[in-house]
PDB file of N, CA and C in Angstrom:
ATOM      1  N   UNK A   1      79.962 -17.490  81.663  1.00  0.00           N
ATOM      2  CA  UNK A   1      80.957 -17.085  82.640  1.00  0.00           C
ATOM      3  C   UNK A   1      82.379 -17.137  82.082  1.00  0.00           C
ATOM      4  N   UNK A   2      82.353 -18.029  81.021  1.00  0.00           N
ATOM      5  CA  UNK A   2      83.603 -18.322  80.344  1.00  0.00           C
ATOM      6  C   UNK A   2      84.163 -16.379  80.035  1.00  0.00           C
ATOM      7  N   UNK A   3      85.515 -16.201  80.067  1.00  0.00           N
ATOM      8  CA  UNK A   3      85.853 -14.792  79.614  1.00  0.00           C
ATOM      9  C   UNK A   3      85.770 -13.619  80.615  1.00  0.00           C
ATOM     10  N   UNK A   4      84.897 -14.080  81.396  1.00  0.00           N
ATOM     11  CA  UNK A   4      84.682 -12.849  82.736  1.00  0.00           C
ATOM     12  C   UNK A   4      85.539 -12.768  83.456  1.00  0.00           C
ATOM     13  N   UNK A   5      85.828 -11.422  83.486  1.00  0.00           N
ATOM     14  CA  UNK A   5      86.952 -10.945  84.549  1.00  0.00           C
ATOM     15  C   UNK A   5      86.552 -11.120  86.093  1.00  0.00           C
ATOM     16  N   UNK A   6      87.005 -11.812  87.251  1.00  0.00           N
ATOM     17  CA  UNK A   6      86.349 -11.333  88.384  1.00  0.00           C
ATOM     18  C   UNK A   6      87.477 -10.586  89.393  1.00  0.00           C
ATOM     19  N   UNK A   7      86.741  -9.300  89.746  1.00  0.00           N
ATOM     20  CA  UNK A   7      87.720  -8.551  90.250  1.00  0.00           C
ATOM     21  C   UNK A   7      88.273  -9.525  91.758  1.00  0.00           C
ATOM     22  N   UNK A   8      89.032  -8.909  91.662  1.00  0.00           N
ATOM     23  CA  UNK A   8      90.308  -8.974  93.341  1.00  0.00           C
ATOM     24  C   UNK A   8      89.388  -8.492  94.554  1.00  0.00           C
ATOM     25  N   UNK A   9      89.137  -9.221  95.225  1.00  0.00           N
ATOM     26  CA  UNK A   9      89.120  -8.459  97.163  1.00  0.00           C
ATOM     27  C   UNK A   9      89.947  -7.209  96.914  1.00  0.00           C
ATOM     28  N   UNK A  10      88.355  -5.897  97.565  1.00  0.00           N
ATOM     29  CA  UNK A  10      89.801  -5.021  98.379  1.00  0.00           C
ATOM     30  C   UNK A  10      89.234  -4.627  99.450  1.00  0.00           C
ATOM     31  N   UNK A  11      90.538  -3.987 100.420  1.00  0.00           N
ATOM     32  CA  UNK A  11      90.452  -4.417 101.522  1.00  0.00           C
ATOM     33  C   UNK A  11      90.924  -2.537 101.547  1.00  0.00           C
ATOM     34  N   UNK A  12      90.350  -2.091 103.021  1.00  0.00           N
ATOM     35  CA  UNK A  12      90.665  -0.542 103.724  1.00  0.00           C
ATOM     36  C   UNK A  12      90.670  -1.273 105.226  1.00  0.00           C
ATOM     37  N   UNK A  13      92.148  -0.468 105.405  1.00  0.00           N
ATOM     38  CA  UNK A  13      92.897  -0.810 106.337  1.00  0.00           C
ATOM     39  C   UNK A  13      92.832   0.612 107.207  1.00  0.00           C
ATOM     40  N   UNK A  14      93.280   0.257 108.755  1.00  0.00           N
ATOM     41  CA  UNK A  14      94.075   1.409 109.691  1.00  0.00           C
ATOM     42  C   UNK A  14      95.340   1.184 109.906  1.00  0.00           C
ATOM     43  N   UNK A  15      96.376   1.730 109.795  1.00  0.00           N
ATOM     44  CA  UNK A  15      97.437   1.424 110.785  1.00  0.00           C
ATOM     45  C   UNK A  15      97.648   2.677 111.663  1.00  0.00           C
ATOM     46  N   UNK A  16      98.053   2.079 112.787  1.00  0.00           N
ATOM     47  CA  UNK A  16      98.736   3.122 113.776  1.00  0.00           C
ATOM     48  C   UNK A  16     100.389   3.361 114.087  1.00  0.00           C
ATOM     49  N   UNK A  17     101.033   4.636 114.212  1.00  0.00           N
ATOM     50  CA  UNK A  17     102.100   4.556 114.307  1.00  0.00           C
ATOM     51  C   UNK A  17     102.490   4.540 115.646  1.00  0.00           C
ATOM     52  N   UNK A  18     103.775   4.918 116.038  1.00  0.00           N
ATOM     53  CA  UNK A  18     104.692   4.789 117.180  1.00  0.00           C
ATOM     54  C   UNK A  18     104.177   6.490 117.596  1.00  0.00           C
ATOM     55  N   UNK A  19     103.552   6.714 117.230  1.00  0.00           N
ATOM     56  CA  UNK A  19     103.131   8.661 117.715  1.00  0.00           C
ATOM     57  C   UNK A  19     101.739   8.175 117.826  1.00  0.00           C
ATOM     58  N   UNK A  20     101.087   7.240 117.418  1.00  0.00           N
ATOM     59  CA  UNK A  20      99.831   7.012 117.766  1.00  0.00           C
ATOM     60  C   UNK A  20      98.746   7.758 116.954  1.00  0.00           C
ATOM     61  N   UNK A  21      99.677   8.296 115.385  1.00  0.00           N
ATOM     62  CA  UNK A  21      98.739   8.893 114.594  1.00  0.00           C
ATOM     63  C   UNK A  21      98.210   7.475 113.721  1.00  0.00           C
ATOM     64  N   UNK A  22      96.858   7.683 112.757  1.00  0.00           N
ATOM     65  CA  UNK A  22      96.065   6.790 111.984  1.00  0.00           C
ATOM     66  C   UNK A  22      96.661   6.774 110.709  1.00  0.00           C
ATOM     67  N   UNK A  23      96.826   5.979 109.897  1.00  0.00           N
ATOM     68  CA  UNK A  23      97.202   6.002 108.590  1.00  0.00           C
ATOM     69  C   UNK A  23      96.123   5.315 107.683  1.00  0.00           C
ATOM     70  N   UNK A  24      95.280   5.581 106.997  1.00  0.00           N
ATOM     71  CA  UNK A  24      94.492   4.716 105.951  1.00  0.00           C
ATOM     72  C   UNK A  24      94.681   4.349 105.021  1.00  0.00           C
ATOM     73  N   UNK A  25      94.885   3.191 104.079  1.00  0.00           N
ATOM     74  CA  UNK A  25      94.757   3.003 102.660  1.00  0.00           C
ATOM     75  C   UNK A  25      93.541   1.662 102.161  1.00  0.00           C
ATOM     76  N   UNK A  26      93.903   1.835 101.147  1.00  0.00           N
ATOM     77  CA  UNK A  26      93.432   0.114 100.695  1.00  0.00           C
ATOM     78  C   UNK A  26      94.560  -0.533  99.116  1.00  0.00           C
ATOM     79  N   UNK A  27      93.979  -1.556  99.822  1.00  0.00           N
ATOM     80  CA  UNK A  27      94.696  -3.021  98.588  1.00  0.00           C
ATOM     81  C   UNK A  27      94.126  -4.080  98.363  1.00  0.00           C
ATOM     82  N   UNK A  28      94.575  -4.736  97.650  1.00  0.00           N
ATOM     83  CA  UNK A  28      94.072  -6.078  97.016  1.00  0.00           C
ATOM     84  C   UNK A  28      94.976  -7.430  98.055  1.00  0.00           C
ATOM     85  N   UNK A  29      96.035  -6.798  98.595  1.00  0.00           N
ATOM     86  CA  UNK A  29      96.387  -7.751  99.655  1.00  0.00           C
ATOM     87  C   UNK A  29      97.410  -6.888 101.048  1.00  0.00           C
ATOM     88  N   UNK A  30      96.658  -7.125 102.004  1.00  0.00           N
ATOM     89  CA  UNK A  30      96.921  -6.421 103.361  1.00  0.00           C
ATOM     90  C   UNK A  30      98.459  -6.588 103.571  1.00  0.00           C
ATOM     91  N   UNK A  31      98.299  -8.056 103.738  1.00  0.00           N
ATOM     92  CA  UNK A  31      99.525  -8.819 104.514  1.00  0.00           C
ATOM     93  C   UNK A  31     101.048  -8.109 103.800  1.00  0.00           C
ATOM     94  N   UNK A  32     101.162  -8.210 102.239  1.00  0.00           N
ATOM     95  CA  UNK A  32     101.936  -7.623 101.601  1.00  0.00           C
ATOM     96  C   UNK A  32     102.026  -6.086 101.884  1.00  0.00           C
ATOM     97  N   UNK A  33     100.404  -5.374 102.131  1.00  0.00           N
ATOM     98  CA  UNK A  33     100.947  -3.622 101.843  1.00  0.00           C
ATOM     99  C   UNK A  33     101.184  -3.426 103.568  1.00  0.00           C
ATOM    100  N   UNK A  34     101.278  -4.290 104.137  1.00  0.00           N
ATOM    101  CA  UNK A  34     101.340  -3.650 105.488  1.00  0.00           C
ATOM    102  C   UNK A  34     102.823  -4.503 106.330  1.00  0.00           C
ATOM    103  N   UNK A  35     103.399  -5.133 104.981  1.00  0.00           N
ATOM    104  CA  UNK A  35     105.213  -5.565 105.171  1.00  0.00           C
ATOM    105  C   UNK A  35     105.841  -4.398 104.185  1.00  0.00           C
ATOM    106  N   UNK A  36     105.539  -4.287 103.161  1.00  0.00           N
ATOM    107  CA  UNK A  36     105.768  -3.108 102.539  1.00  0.00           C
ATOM    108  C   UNK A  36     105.618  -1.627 103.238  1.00  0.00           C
ATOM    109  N   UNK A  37     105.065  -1.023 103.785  1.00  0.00           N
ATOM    110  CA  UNK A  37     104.847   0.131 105.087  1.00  0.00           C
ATOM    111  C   UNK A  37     105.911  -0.429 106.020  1.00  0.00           C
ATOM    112  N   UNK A  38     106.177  -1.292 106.824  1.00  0.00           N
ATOM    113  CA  UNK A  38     107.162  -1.655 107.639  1.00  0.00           C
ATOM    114  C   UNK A  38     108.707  -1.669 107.165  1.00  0.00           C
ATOM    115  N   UNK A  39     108.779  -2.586 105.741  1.00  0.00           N
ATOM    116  CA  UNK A  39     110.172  -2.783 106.127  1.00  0.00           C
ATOM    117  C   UNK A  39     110.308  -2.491 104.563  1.00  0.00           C
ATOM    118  N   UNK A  40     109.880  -1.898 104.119  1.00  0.00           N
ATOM    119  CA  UNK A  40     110.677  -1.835 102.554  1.00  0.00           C
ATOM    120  C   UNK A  40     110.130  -0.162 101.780  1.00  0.00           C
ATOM    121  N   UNK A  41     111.016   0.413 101.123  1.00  0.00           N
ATOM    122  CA  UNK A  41     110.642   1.455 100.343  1.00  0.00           C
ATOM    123  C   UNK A  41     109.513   1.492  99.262  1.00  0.00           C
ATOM    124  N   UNK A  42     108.923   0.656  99.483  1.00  0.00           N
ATOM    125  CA  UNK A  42     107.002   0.523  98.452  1.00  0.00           C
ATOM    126  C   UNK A  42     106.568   1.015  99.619  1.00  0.00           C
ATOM    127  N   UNK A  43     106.909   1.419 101.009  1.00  0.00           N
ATOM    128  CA  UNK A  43     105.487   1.475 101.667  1.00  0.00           C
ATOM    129  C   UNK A  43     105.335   3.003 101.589  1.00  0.00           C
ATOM    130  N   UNK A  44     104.457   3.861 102.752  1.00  0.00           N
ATOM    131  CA  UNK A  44     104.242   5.226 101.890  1.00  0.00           C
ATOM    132  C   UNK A  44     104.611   5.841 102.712  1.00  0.00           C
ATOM    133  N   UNK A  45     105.553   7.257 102.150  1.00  0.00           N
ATOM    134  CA  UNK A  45     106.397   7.852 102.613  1.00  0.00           C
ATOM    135  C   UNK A  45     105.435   8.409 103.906  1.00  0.00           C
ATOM    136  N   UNK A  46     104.594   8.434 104.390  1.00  0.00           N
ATOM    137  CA  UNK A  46     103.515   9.180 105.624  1.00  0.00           C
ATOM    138  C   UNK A  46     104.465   8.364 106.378  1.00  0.00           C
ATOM    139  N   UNK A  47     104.678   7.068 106.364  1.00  0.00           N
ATOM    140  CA  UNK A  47     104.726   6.630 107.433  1.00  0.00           C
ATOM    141  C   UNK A  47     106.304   5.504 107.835  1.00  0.00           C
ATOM    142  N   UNK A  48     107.385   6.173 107.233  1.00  0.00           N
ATOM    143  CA  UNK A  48     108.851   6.382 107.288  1.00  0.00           C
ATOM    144  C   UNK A  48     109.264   6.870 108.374  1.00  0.00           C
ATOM    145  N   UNK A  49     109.938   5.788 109.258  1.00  0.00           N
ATOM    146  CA  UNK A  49     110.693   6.968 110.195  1.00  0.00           C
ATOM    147  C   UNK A  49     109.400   6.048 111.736  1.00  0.00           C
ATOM    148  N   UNK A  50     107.961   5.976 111.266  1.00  0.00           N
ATOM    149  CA  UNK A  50     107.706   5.943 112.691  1.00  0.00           C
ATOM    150  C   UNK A  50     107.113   4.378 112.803  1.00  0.00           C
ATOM    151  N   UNK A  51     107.939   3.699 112.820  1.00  0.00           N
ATOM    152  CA  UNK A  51     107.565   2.122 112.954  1.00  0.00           C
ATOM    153  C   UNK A  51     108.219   2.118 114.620  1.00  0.00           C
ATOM    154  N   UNK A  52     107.275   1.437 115.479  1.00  0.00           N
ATOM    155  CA  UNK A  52     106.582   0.026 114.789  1.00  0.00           C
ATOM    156  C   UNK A  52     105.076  -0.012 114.690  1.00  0.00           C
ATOM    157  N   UNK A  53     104.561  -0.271 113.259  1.00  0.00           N
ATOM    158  CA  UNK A  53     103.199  -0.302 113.269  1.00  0.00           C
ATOM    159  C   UNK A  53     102.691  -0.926 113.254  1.00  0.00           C
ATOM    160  N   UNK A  54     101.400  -0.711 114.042  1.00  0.00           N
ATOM    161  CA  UNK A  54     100.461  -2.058 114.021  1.00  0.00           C
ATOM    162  C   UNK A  54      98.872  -1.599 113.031  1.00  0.00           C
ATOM    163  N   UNK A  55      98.728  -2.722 112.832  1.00  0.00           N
ATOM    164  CA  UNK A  55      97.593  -2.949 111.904  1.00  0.00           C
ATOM    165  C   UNK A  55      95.767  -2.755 112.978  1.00  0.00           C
ATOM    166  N   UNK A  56      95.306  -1.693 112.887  1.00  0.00           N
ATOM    167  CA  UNK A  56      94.388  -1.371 113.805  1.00  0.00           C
ATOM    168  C   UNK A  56      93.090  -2.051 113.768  1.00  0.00           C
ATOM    169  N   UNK A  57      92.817  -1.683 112.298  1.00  0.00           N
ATOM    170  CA  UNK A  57      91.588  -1.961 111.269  1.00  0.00           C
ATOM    171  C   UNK A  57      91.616  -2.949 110.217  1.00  0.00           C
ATOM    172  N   UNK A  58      90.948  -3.826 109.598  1.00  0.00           N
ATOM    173  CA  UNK A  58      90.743  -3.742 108.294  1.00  0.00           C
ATOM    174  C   UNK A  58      89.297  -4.139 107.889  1.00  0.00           C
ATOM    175  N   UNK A  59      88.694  -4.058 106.802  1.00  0.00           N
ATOM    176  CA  UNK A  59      87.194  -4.382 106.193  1.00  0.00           C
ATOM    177  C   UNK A  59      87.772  -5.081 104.908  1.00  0.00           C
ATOM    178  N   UNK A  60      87.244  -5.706 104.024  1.00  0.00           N
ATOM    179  CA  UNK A  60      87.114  -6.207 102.530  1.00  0.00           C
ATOM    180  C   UNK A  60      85.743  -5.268 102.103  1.00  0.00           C
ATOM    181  N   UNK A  61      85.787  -4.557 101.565  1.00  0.00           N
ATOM    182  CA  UNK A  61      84.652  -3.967 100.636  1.00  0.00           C
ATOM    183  C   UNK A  61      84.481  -4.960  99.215  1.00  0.00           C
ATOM    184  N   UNK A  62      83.660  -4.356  98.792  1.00  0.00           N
ATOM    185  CA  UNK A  62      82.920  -4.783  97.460  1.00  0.00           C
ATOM    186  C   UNK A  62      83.485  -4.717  96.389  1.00  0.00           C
ATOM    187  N   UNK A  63      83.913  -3.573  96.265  1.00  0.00           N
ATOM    188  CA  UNK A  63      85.059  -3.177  94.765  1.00  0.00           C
ATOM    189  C   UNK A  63      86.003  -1.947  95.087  1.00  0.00           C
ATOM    190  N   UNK A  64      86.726  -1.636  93.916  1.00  0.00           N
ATOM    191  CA  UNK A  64      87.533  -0.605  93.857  1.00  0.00           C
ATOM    192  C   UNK A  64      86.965   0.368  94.255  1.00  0.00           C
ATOM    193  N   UNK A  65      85.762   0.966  93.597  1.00  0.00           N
ATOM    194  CA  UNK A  65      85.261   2.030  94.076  1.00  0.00           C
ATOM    195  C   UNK A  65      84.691   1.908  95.404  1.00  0.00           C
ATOM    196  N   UNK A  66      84.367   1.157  95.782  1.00  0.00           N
ATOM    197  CA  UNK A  66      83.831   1.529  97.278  1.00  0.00           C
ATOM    198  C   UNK A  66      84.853   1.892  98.506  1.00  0.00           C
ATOM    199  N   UNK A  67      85.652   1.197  97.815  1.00  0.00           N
ATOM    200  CA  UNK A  67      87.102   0.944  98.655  1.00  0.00           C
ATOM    201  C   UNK A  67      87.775   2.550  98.516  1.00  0.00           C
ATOM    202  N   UNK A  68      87.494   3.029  97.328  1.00  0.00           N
ATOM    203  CA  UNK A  68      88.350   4.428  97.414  1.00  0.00           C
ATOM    204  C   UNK A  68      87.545   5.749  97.976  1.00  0.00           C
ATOM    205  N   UNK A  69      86.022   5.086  97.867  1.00  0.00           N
ATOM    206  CA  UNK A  69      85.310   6.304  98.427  1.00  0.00           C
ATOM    207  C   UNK A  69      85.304   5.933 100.403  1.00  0.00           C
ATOM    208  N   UNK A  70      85.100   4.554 100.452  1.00  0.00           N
ATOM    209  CA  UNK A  70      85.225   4.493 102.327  1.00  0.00           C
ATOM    210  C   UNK A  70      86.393   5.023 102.220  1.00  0.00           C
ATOM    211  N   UNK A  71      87.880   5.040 101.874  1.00  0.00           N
ATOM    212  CA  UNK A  71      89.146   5.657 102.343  1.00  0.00           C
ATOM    213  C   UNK A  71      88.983   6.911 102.586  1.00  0.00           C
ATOM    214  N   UNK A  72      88.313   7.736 101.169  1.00  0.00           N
ATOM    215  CA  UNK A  72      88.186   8.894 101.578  1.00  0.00           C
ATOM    216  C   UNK A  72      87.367   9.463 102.224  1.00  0.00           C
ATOM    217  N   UNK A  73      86.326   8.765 102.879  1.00  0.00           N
ATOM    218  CA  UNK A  73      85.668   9.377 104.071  1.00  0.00           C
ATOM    219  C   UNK A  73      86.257   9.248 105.008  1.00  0.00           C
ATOM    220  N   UNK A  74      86.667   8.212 105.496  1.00  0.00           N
ATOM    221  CA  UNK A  74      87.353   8.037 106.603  1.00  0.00           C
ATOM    222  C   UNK A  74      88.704   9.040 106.917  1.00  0.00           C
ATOM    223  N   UNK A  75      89.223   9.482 106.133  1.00  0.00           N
ATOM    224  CA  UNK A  75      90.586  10.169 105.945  1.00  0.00           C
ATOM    225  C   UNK A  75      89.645  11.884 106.315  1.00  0.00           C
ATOM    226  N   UNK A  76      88.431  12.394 105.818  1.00  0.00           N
ATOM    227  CA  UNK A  76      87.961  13.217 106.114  1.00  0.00           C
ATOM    228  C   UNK A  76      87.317  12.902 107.458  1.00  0.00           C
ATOM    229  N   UNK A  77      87.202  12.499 108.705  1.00  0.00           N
ATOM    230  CA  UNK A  77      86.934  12.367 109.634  1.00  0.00           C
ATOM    231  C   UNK A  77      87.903  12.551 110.887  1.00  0.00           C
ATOM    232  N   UNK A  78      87.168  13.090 111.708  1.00  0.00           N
ATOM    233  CA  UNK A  78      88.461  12.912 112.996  1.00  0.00           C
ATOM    234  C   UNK A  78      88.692  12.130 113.534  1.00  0.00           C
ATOM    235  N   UNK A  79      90.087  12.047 114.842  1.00  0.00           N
ATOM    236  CA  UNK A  79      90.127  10.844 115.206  1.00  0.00           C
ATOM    237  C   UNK A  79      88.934  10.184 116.231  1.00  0.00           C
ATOM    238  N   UNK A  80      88.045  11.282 116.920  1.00  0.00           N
ATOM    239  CA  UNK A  80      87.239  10.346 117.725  1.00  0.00           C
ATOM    240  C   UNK A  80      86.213   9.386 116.797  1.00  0.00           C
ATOM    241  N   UNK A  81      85.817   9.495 115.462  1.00  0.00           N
ATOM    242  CA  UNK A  81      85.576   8.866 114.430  1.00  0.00           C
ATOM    243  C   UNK A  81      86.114   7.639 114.273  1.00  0.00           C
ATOM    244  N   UNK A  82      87.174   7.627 113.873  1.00  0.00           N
ATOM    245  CA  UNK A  82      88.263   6.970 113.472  1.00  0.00           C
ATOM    246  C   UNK A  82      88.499   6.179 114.654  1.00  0.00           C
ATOM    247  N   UNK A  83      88.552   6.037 115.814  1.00  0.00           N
ATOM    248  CA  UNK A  83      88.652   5.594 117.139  1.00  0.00           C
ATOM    249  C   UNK A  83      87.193   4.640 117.143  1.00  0.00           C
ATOM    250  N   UNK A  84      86.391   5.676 116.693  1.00  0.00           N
ATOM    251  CA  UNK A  84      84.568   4.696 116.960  1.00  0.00           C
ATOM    252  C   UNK A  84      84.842   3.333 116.075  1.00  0.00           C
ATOM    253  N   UNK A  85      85.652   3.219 114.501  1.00  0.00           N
ATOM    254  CA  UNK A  85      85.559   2.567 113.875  1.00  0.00           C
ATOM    255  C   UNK A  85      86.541   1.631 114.022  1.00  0.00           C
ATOM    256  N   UNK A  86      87.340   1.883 114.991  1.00  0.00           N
ATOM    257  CA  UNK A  86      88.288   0.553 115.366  1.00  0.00           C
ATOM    258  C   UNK A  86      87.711  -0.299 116.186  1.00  0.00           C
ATOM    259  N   UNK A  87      86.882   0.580 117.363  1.00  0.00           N
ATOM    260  CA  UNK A  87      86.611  -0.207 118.353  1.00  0.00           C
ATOM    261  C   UNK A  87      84.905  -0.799 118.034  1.00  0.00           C
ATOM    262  N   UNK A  88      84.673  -0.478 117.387  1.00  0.00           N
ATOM    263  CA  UNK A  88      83.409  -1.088 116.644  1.00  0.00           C
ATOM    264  C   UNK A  88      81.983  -0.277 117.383  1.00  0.00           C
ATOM    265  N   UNK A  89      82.304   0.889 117.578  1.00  0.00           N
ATOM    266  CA  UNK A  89      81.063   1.731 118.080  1.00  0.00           C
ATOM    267  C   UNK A  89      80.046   2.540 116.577  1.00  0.00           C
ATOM    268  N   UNK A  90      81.100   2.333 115.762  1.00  0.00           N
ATOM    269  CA  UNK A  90      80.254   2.800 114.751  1.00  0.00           C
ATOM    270  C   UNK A  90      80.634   1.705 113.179  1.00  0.00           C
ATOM    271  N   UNK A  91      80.193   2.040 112.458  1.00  0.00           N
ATOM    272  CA  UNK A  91      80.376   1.178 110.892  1.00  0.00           C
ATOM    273  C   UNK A  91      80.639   2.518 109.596  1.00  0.00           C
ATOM    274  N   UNK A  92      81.173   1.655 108.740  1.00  0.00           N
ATOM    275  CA  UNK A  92      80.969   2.109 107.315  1.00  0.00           C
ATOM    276  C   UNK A  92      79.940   2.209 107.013  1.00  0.00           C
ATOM    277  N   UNK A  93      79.744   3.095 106.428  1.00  0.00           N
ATOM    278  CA  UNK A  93      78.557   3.289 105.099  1.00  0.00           C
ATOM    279  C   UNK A  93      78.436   2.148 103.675  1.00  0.00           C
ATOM    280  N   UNK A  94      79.623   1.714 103.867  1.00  0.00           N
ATOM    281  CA  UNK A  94      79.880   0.516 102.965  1.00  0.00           C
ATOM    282  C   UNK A  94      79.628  -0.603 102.999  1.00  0.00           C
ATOM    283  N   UNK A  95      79.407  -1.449 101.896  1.00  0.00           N
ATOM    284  CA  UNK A  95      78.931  -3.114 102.032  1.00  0.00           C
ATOM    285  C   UNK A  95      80.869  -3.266 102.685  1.00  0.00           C
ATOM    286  N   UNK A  96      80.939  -3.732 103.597  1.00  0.00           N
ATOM    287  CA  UNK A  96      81.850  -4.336 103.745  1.00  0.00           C
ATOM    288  C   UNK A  96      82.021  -5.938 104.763  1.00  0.00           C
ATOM    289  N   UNK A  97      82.901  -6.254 105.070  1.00  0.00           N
ATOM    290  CA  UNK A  97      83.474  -7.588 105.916  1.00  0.00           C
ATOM    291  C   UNK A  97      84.570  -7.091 106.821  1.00  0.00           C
ATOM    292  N   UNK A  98      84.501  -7.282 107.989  1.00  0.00           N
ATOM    293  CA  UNK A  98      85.585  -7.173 108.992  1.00  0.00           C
ATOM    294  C   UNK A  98      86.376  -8.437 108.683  1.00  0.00           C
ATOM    295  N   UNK A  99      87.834  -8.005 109.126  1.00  0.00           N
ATOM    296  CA  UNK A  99      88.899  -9.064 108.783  1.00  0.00           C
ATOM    297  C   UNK A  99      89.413  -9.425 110.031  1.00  0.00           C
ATOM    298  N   UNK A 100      90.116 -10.606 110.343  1.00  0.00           N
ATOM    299  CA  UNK A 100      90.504 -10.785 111.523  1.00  0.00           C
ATOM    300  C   UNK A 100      91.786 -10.158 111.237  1.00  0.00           C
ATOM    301  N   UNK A 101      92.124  -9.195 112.279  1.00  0.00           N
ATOM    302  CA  UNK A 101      93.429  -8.768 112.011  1.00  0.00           C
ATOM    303  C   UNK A 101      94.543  -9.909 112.021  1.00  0.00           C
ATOM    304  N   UNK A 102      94.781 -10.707 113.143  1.00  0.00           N
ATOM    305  CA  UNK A 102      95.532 -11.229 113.265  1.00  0.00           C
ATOM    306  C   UNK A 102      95.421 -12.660 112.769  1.00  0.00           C
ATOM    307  N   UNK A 103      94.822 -13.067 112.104  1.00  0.00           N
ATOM    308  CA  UNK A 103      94.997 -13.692 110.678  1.00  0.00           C
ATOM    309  C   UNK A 103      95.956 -12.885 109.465  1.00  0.00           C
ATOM    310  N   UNK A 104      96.054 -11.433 109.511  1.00  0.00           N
ATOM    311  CA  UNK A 104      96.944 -11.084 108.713  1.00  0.00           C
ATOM    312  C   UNK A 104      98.499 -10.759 109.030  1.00  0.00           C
ATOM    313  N   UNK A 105      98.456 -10.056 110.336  1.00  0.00           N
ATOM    314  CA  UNK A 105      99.811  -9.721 111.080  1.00  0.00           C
ATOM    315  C   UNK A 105     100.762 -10.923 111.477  1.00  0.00           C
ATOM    316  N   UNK A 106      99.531 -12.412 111.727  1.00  0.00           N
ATOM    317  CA  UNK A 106     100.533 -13.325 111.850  1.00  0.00           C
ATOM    318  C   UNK A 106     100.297 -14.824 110.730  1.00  0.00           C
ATOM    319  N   UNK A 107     101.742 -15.772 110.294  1.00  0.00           N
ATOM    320  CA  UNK A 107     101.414 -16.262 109.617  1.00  0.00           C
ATOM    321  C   UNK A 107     100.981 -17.799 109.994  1.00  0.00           C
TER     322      UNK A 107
END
């Protein structure tokens, strides 16, 4: 085990804006990319202008790749989709973990 790299948690998130549109990404830490989206120029230009956002969703997946292929399904889906997967009527296709949101939004 000596020398082994072990990857980082990542995590695919929802946020919602002040228009009540969905925003998706993922990271290696929520709490940071979702103060970064709020109050500082790292967050992503989609979502400039319409704060205040709240944090809808999040999962921990398995790895990088799983994490970039759930984003991009989810991003190809509509919102009644996207709606099923907040409110827990449907799941990922992914090994993942639900996060308590508010373990992250508050400290």
């Amino acid at each position: 085990m000596i020398g082994q790299k072990t990857e980082k948690p990542w995590f695919l998130y929802l946020i919602k804006t002040n228009k009540n549109s969905l925003y998706t990404g993922i990271t290696t830490d929520v709490r940071r990319r979702f103060h970064e989206h709020q109050y500082t120029k790292k967050g992503a230009k989609a979502l400039r202008g319409k704060c205040p956002l709240t944090l809808v969703f999040c999962a921990q997946v398995s790895t990088h790749s799983d994490a970039l292929k759930a984003e991009a399904w989810i991003k190809a889906q509509n919102k009644y989709v996207k709606q099923a997967l907040i409110s827990g009527k449907t799941k990922l296709d992914y090994k993942h973990k639900l996060v308590d949101i508010k373990s992250i939004t508050t400290k």
